[in-house]
Protein backbone atom coordinates (compact mmCIF):
# COMPACT_ATOMS: atom_id res chain seq x y z
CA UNK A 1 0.00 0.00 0.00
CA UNK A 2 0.93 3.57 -1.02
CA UNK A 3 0.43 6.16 0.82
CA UNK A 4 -1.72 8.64 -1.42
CA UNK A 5 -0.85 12.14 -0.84
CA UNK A 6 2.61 11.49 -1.20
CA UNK A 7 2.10 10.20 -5.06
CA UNK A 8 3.45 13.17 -6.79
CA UNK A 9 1.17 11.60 -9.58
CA UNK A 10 -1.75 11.62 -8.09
CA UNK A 11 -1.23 15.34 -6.63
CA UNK A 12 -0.87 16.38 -10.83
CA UNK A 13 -3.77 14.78 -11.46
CA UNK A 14 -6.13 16.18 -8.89
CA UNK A 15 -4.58 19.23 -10.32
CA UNK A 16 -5.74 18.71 -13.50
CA UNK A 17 -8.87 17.48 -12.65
CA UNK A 18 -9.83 20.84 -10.90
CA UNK A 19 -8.55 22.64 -14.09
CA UNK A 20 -11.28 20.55 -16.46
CA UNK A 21 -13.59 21.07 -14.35
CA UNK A 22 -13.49 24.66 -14.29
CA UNK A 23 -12.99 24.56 -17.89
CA UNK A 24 -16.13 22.50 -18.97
CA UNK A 25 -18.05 25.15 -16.29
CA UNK A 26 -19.38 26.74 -19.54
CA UNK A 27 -20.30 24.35 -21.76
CA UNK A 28 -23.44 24.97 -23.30
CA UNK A 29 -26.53 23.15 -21.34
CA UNK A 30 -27.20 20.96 -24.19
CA UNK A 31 -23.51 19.62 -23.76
CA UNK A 32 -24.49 18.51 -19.99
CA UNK A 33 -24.88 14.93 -20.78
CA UNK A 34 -22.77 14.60 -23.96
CA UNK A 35 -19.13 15.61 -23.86
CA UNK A 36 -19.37 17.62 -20.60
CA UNK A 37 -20.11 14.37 -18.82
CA UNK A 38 -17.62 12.21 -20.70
CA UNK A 39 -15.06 15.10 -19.97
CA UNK A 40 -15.29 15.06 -16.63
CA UNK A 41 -15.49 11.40 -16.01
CA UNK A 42 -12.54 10.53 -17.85
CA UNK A 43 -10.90 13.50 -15.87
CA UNK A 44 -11.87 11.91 -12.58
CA UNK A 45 -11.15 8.82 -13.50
CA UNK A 46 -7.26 9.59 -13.63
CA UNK A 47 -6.71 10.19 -10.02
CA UNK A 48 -9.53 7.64 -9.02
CA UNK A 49 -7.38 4.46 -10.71
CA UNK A 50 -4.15 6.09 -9.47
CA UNK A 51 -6.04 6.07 -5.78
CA UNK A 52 -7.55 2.91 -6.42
CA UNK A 53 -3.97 1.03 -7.30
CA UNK A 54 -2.21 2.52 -4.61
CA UNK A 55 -4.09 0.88 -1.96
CA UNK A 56 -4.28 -2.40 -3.43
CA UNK A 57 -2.29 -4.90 -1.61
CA UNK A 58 0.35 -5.70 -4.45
CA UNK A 59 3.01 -3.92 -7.10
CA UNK A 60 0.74 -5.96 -9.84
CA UNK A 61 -2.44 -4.63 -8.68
CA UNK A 62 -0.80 -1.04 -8.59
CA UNK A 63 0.37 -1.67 -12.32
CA UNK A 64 -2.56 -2.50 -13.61
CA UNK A 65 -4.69 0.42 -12.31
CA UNK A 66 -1.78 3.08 -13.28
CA UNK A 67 -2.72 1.34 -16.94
CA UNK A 68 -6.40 2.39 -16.57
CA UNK A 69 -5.54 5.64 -15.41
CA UNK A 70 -3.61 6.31 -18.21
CA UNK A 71 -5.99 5.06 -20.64
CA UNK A 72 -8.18 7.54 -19.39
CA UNK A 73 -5.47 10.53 -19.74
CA UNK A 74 -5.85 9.41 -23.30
CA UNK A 75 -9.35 9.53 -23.33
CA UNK A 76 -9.39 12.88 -22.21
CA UNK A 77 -7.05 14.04 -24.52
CA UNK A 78 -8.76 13.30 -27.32
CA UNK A 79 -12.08 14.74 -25.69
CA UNK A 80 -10.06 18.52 -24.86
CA UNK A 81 -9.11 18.43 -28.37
CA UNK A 82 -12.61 18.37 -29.64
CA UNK A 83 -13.62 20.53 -27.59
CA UNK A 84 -10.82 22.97 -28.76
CA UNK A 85 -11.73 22.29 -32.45
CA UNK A 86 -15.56 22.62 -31.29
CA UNK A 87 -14.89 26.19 -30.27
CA UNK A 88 -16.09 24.99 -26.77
CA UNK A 89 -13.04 25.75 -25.25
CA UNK A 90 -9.96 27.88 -26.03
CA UNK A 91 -6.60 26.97 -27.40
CA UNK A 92 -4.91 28.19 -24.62
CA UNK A 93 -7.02 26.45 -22.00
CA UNK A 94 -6.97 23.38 -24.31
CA UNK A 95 -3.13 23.45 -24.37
CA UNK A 96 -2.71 24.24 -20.55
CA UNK A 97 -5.11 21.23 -20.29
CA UNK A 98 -3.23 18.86 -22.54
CA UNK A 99 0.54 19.84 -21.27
CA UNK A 100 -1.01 18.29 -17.76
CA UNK A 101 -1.90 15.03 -19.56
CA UNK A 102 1.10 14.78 -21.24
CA UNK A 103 2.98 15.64 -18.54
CA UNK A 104 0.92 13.02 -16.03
CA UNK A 105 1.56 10.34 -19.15
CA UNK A 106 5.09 10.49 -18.87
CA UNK A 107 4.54 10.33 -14.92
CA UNK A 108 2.13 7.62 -14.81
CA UNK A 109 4.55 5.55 -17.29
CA UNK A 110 7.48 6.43 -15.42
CA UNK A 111 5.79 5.11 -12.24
CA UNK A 112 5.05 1.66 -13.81
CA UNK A 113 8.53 1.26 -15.17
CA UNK A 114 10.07 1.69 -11.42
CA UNK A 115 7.31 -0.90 -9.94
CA UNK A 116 7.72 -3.07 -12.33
CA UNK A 117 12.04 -3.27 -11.66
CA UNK A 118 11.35 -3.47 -8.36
């Protein structure tokens, strides 16, 4: 087990969950349940698997949930791009937004390497 708070990881991705959130805060209404929803649960979900791993009981465990996480960094990416090229949000929110993700990626994949030669 992990302790959470001290996952430099995890701290970047609450980060950058706060930041999406604040960024899908004017969506249109009629975006609500469409991308605005997808947006934020694939936002969520990044910090949630991170949390999730760390307190399983094993390194494998761990691994396995740092590879959801970062399938849903991916996920999000490609969402904060269409939004971008949907005019729903701006470029440079969109590229503050997608520096994070790339910058948890590398993180997150960094992470898995060290666990794994452990």
């Amino acid at each position: 087990m992990h302790n959470l708070k001290e996952l430099y990881v995890w701290n970047k991705a609450m980060i950058l969950t706060i930041e999406v959130y604040e960024a899908v805060a004017n969506f249109p209404i009629d975006e609500r349940f469409g991308l605005t929803s997808q947006i934020k649960r694939s936002a969520v979900s990044i910090p949630s698997n991170i949390a999730e791993g760390a307190g399983r009981n094993n390194v494998k465990e761990f691994i396995h949930f740092l590879g959801i996480s970062n399938g849903s960094s991916f996920e999000l990416q490609t969402q904060i791009i269409l939004a971008n090229k949907l005019n729903l949000i701006s470029k440079e929110i969109s590229n503050s937004i997608l520096n994070k993700i790339d910058e948890i990626q590398k993180m997150t994949y960094g992470l898995i390497k060290k666990l794994r030669n452990n």
